[in-house]
N, C-alpha and C. Protein backbone atom coordinates (compact mmCIF):
# COMPACT_ATOMS: atom_id res chain seq x y z
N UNK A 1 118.00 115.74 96.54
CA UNK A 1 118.43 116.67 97.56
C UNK A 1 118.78 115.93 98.86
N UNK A 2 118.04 115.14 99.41
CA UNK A 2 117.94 114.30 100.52
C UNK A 2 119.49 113.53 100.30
N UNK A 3 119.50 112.83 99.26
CA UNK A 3 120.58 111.97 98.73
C UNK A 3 121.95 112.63 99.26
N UNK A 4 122.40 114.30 98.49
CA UNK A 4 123.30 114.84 98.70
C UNK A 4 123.34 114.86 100.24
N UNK A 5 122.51 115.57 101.47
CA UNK A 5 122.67 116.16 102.31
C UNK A 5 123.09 114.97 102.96
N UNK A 6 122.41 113.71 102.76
CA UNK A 6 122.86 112.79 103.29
C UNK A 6 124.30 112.19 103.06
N UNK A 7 124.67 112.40 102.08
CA UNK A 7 126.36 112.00 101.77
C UNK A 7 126.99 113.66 102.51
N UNK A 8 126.78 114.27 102.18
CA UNK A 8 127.42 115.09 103.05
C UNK A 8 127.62 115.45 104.32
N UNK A 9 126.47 114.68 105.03
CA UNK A 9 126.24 114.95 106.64
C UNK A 9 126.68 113.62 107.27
N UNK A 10 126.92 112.74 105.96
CA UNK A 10 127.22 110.88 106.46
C UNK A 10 127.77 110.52 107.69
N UNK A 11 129.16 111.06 108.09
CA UNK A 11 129.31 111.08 109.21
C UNK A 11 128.70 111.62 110.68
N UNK A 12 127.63 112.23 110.52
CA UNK A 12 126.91 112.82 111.58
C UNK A 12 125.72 112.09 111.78
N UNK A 13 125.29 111.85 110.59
CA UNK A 13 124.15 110.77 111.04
C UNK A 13 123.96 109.06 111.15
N UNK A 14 123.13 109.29 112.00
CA UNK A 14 122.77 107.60 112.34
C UNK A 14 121.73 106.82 112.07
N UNK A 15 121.31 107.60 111.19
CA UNK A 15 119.91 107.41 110.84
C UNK A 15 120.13 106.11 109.70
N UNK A 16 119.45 105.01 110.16
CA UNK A 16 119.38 103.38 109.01
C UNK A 16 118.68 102.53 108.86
N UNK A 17 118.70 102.33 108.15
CA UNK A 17 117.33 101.10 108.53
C UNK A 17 117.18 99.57 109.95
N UNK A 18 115.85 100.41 110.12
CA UNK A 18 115.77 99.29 111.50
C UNK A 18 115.98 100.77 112.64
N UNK A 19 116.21 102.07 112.24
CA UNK A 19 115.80 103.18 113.06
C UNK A 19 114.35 103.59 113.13
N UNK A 20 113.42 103.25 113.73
CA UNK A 20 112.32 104.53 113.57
C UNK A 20 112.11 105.20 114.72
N UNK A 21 113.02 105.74 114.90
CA UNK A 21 112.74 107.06 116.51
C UNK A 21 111.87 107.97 115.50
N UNK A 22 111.72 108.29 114.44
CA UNK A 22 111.14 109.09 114.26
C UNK A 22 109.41 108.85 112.91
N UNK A 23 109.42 107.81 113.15
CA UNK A 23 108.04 107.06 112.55
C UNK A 23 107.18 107.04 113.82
N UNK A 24 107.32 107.75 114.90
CA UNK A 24 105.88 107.01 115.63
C UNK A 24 105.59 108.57 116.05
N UNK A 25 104.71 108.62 114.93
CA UNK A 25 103.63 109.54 114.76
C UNK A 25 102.79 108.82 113.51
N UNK A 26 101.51 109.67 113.80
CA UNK A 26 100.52 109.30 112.52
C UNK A 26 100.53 110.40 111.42
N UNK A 27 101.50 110.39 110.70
CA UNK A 27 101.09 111.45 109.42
C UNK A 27 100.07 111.59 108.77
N UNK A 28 100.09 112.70 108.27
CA UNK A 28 99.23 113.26 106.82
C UNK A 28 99.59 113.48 105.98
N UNK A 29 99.25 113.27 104.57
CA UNK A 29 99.98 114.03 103.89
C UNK A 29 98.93 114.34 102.56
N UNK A 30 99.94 115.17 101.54
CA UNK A 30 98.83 116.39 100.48
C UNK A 30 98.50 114.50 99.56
N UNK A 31 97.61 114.94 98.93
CA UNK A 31 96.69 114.15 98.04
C UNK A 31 97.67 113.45 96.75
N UNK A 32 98.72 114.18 96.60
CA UNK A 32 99.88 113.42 95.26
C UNK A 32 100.75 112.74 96.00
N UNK A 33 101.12 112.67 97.59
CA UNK A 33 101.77 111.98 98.26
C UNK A 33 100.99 110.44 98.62
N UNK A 34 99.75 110.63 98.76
CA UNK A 34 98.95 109.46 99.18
C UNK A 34 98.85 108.75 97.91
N UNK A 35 98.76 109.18 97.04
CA UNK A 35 98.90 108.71 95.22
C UNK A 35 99.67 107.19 95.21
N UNK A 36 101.02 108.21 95.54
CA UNK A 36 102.41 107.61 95.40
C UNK A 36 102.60 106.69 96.39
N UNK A 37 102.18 106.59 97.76
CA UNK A 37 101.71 105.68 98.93
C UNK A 37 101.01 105.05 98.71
N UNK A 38 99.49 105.07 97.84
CA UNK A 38 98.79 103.84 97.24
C UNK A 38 99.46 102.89 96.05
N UNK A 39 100.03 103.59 95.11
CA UNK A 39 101.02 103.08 94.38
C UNK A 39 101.52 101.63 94.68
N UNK A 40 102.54 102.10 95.91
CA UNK A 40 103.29 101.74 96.67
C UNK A 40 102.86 100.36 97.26
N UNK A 41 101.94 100.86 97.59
CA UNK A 41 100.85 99.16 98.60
C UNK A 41 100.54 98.41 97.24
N UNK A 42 99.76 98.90 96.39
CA UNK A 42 99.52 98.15 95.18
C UNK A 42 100.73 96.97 94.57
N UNK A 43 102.03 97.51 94.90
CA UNK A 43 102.97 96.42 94.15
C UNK A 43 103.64 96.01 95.82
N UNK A 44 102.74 95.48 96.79
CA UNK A 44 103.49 94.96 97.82
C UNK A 44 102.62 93.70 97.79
N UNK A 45 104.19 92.61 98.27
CA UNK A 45 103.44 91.04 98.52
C UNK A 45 101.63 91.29 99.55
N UNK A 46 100.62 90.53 99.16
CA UNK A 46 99.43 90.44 99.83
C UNK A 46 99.55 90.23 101.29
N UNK A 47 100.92 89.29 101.74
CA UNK A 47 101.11 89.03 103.49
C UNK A 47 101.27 90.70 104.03
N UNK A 48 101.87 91.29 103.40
CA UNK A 48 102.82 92.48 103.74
C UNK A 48 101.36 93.55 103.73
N UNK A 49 100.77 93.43 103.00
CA UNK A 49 99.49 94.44 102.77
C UNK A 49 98.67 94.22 104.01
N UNK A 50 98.60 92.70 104.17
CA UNK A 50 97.77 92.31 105.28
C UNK A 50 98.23 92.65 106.72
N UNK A 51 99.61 92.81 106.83
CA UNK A 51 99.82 93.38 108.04
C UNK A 51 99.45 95.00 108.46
N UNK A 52 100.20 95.56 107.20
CA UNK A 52 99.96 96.32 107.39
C UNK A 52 98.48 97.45 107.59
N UNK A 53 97.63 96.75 107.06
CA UNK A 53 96.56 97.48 107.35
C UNK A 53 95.62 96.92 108.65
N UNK A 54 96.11 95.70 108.97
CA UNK A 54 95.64 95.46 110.32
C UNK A 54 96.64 96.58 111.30
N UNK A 55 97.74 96.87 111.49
CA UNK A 55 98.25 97.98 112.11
C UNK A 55 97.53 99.17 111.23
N UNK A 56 96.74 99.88 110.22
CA UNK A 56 96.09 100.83 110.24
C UNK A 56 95.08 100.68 111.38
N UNK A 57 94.59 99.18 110.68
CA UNK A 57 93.04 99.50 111.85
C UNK A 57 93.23 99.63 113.35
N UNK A 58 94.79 99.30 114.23
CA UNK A 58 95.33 99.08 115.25
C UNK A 58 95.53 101.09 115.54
N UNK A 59 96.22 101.76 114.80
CA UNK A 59 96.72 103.09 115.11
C UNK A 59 95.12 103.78 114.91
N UNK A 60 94.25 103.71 114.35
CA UNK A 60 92.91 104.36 114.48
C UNK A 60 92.10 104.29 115.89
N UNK A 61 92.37 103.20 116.09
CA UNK A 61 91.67 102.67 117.67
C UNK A 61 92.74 103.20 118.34
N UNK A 62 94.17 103.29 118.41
CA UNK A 62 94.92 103.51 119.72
C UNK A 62 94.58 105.20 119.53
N UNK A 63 94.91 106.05 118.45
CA UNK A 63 94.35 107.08 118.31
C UNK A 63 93.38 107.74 119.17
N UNK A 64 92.28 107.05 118.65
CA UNK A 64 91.07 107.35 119.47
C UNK A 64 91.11 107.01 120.98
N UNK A 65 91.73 106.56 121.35
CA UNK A 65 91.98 106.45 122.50
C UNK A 65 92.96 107.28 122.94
N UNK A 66 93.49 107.70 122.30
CA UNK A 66 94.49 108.81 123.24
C UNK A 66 96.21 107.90 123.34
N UNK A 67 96.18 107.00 122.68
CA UNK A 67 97.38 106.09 123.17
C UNK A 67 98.60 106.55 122.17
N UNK A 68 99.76 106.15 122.28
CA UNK A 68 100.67 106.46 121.28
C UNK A 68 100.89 105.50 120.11
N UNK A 69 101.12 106.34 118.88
CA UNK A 69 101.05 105.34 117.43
C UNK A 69 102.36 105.27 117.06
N UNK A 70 102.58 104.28 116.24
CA UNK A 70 103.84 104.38 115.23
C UNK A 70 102.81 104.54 113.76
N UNK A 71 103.91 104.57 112.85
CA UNK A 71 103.28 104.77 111.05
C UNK A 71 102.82 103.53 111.07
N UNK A 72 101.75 103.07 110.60
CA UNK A 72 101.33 101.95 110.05
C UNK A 72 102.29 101.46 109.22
N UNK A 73 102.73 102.10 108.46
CA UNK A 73 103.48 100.89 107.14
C UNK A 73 105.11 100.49 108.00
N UNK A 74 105.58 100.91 109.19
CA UNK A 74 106.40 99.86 110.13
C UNK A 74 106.05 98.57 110.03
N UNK A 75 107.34 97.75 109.25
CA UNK A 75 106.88 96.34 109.38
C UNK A 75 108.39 95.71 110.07
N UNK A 76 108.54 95.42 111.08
CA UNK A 76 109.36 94.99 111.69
C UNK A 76 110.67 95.63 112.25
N UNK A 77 109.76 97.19 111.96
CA UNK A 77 110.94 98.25 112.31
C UNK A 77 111.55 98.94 111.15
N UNK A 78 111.20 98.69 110.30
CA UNK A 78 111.61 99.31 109.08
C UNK A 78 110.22 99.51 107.84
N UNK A 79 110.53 100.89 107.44
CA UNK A 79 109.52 101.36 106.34
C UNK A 79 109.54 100.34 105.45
N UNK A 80 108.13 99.74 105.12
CA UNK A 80 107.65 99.07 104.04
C UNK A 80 107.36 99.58 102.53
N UNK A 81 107.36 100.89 102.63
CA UNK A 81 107.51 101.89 101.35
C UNK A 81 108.69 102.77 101.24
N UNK A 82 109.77 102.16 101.88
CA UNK A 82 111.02 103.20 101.88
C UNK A 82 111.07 103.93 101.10
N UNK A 83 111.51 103.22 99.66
CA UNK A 83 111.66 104.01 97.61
C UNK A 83 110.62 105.13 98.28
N UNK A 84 109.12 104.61 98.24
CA UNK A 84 108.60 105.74 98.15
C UNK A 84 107.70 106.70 99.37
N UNK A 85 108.50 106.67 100.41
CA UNK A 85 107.80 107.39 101.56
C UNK A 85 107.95 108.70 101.29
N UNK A 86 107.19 109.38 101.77
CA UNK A 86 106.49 111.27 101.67
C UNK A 86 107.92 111.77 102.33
N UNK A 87 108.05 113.35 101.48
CA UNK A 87 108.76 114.13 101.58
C UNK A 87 109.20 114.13 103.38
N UNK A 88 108.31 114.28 104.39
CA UNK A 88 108.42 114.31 105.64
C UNK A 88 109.42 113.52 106.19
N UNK A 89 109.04 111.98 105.79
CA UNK A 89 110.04 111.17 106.16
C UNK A 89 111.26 111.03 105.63
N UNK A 90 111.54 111.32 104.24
CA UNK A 90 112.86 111.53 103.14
C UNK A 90 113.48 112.39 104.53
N UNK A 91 112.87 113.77 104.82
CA UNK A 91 114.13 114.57 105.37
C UNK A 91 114.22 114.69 106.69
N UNK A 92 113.79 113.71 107.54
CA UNK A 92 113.84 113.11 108.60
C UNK A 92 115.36 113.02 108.72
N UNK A 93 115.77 113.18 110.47
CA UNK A 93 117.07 113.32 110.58
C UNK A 93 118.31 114.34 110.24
N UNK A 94 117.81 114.56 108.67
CA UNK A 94 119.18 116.21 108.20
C UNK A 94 118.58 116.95 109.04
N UNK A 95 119.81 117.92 108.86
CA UNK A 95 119.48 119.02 109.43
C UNK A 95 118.46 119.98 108.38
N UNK A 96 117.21 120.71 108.92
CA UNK A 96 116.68 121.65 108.74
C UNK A 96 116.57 122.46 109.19
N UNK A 97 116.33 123.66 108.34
CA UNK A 97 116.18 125.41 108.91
C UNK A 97 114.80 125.51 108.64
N UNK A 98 114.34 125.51 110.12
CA UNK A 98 113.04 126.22 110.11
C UNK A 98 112.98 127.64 110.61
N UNK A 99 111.92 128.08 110.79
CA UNK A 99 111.29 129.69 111.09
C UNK A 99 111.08 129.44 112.72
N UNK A 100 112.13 130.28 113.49
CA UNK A 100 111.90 130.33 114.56
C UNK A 100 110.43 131.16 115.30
N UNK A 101 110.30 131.10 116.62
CA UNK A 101 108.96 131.91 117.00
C UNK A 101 109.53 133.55 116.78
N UNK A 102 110.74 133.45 117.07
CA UNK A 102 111.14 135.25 117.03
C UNK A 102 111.25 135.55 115.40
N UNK A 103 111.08 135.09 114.63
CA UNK A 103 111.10 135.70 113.44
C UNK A 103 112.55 134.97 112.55
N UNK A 104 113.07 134.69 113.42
CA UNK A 104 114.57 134.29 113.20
C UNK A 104 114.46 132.71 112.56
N UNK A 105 115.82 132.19 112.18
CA UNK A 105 115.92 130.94 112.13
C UNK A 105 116.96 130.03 112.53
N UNK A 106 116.29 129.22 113.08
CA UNK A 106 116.92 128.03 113.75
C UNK A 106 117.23 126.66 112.93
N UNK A 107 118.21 125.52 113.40
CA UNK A 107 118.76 124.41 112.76
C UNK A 107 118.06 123.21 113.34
N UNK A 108 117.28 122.42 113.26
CA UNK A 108 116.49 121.37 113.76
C UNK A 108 117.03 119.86 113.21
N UNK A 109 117.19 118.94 113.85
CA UNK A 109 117.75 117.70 113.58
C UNK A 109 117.31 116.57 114.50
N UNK A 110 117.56 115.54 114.06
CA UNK A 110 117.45 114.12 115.08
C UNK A 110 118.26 114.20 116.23
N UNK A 111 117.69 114.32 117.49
CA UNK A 111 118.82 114.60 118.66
C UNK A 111 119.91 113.33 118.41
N UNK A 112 119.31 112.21 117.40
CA UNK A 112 120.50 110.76 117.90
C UNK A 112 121.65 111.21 116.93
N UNK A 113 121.61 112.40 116.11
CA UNK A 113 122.54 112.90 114.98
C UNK A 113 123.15 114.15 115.79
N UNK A 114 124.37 114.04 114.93
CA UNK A 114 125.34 115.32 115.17
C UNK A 114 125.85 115.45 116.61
N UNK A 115 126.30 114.43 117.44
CA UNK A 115 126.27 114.23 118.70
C UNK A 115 127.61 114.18 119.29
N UNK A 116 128.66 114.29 117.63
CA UNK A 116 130.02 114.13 118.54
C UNK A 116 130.19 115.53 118.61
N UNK A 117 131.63 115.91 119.55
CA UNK A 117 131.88 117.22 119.93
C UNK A 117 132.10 118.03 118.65
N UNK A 118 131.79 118.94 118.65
CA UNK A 118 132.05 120.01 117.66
C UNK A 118 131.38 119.85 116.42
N UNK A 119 130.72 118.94 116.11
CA UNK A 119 129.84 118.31 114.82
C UNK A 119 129.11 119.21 114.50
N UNK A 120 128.37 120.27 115.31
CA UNK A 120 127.73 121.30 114.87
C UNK A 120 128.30 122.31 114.18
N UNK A 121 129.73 122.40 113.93
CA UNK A 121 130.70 123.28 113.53
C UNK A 121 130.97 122.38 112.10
N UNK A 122 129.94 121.73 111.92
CA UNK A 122 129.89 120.75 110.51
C UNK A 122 129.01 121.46 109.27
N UNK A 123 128.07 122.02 110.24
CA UNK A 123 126.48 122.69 109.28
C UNK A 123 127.13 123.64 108.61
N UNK A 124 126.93 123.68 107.88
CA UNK A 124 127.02 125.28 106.97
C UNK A 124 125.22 125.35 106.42
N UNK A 125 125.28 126.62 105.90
CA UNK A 125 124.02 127.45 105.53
C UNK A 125 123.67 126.76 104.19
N UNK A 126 124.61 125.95 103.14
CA UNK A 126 124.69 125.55 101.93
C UNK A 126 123.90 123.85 102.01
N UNK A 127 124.02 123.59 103.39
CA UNK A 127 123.80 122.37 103.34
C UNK A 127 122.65 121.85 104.35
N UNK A 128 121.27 123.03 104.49
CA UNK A 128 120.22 122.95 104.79
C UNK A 128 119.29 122.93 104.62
N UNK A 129 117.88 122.17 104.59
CA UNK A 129 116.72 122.09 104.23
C UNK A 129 116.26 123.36 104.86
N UNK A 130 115.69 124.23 103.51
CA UNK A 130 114.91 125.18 104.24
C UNK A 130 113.62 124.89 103.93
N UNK A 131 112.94 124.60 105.54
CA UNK A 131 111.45 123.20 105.46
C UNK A 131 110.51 124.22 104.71
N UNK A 132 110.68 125.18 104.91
CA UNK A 132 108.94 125.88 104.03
C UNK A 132 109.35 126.58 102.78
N UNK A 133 110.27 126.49 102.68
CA UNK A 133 110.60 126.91 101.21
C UNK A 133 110.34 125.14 100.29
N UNK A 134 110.77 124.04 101.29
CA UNK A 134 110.12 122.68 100.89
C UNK A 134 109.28 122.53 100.46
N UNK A 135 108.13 122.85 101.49
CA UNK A 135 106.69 122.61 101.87
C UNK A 135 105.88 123.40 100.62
N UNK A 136 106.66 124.48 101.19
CA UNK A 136 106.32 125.37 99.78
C UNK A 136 105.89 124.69 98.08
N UNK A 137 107.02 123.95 97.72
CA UNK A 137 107.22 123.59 96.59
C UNK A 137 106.31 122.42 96.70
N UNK A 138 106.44 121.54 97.28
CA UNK A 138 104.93 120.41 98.18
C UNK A 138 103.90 120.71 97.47
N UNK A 139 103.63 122.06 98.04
CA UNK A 139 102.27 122.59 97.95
C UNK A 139 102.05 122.87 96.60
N UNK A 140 102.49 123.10 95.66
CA UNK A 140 102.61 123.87 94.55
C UNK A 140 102.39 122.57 93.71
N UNK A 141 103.53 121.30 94.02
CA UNK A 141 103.06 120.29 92.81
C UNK A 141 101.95 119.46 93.55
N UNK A 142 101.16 119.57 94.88
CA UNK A 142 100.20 118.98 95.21
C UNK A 142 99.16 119.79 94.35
N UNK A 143 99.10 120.99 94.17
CA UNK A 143 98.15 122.01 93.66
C UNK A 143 98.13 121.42 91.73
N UNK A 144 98.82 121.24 91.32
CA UNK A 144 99.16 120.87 90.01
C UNK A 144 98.15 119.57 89.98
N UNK A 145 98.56 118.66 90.42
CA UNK A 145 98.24 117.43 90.55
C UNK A 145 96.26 117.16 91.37
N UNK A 146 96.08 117.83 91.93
CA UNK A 146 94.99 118.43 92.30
C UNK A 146 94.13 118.88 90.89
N UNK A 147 94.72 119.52 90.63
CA UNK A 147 94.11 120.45 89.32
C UNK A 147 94.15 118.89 88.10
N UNK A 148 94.98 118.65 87.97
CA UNK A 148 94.67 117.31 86.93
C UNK A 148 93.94 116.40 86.99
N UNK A 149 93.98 115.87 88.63
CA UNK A 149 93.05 114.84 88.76
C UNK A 149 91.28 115.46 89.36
N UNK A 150 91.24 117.00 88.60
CA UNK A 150 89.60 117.10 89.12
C UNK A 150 89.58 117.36 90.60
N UNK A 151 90.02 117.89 91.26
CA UNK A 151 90.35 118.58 92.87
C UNK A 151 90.49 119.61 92.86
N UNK A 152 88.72 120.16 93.18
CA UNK A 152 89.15 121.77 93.87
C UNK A 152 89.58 122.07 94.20
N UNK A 153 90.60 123.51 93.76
CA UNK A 153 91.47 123.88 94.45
C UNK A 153 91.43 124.16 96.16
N UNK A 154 90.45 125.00 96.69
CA UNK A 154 89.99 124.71 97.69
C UNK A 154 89.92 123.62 98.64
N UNK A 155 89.82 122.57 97.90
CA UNK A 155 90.17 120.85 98.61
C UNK A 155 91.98 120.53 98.33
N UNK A 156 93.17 121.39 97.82
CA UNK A 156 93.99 121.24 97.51
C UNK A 156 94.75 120.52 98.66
N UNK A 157 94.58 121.45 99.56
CA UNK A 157 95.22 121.29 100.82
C UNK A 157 94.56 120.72 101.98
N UNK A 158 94.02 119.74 101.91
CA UNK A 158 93.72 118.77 102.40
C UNK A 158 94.36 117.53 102.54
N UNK A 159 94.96 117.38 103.63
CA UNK A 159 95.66 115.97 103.87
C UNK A 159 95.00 114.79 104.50
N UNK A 160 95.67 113.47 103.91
CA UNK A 160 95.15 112.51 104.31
C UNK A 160 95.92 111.54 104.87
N UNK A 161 95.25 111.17 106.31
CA UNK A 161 96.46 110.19 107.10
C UNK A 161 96.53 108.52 106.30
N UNK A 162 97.99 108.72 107.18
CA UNK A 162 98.24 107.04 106.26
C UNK A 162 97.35 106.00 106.56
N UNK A 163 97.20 106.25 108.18
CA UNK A 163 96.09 104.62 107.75
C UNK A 163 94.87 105.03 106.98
N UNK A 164 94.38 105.99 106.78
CA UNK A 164 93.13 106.11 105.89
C UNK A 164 93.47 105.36 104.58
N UNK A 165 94.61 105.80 104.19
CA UNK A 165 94.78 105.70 102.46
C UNK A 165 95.37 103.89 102.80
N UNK A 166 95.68 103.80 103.67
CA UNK A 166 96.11 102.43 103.76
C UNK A 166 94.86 101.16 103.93
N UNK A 167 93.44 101.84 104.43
CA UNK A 167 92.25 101.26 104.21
C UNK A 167 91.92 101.50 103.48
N UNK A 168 91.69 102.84 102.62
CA UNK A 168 91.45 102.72 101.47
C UNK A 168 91.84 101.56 100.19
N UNK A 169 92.73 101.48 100.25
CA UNK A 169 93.73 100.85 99.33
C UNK A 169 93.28 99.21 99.56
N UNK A 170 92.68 98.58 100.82
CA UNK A 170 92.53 97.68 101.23
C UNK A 170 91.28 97.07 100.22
N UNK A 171 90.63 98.38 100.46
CA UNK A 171 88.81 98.00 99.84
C UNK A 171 88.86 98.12 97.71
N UNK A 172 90.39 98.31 97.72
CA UNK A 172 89.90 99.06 96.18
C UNK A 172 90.28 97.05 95.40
């Protein structure tokens, strides 16, 4: 899905590697996403592991302090798990339709996208992430996957931030 919107929106966005305006936050994510993120570290060179979880233990302390983070797995400005980074970051940049506060819905995007004149006269309704009809589906194969690996449902929806799973992954 990401793939298409992205060939279709190609000219509007600027989004490439060596961008992260939009990696500096600390995510969470459902329990089959962190899976696929441990995965991920598991088949990375040992230098690359080693950085990166010294920037986990770096975003926990700035955290706690109140300071501003980027994602831990930033390694020189670019995602170290690109193939496999969480749904969040895949649709980073397209345009999405979220649920406005009035009930209504609105078009949300990377302000560094869609910036030439009239580009907004680009969107059509065919060619939008609708995020909780996403999230939705998220939730549903996190719930699956939950249920297989022995996870109360009740614990379904429970997310886990990256540097956790990125220390985790350190000690296994």
């Amino acid at each position: 899905m990401t793939a298409k919107l992205s060939a279709r929106y190609a000219q509007h966005l600027v989004c490439q590697a060596g961008c992260s305006g939009c990696c500096h936050h600390h995510l969470s994510v459902f329990a089959v996403e962190a899976e696929a993120v441990r995965e991920a570290i598991a088949g990375m060179p040992i230098e690359v592991r080693g950085i990166i979880e010294t920037q986990a233990r770096e975003v926990i302390k700035r955290e706690a302090d109140g300071q501003p983070v980027a994602c831990p797995l930033l390694v020189e400005n670019r995602c170290s798990i690109y193939e496999s980074r969480p749904l969040i970051c895949r649709t980073q940049g397209l345009p999405l339709l979220l649920e406005a506060e009035d009930g209504g819905q609105e078009v949300d995007f990377c302000p560094l996208n869609f910036t030439a004149p009239e580009a907004l006269d680009d969107l059509d309704e065919d060619s939008l992430i609708p995020l909780d009809d996403l999230n939705l589906k998220l939730a549903i194969v996190n719930l699956q996957h939950c249920r297989e690996n022995g996870i109360a449902d009740d614990a379904s929806g429970e997310r886990v931030r990256m540097a956790d799973i990125l220390l985790q992954s350190a000690r296994l």
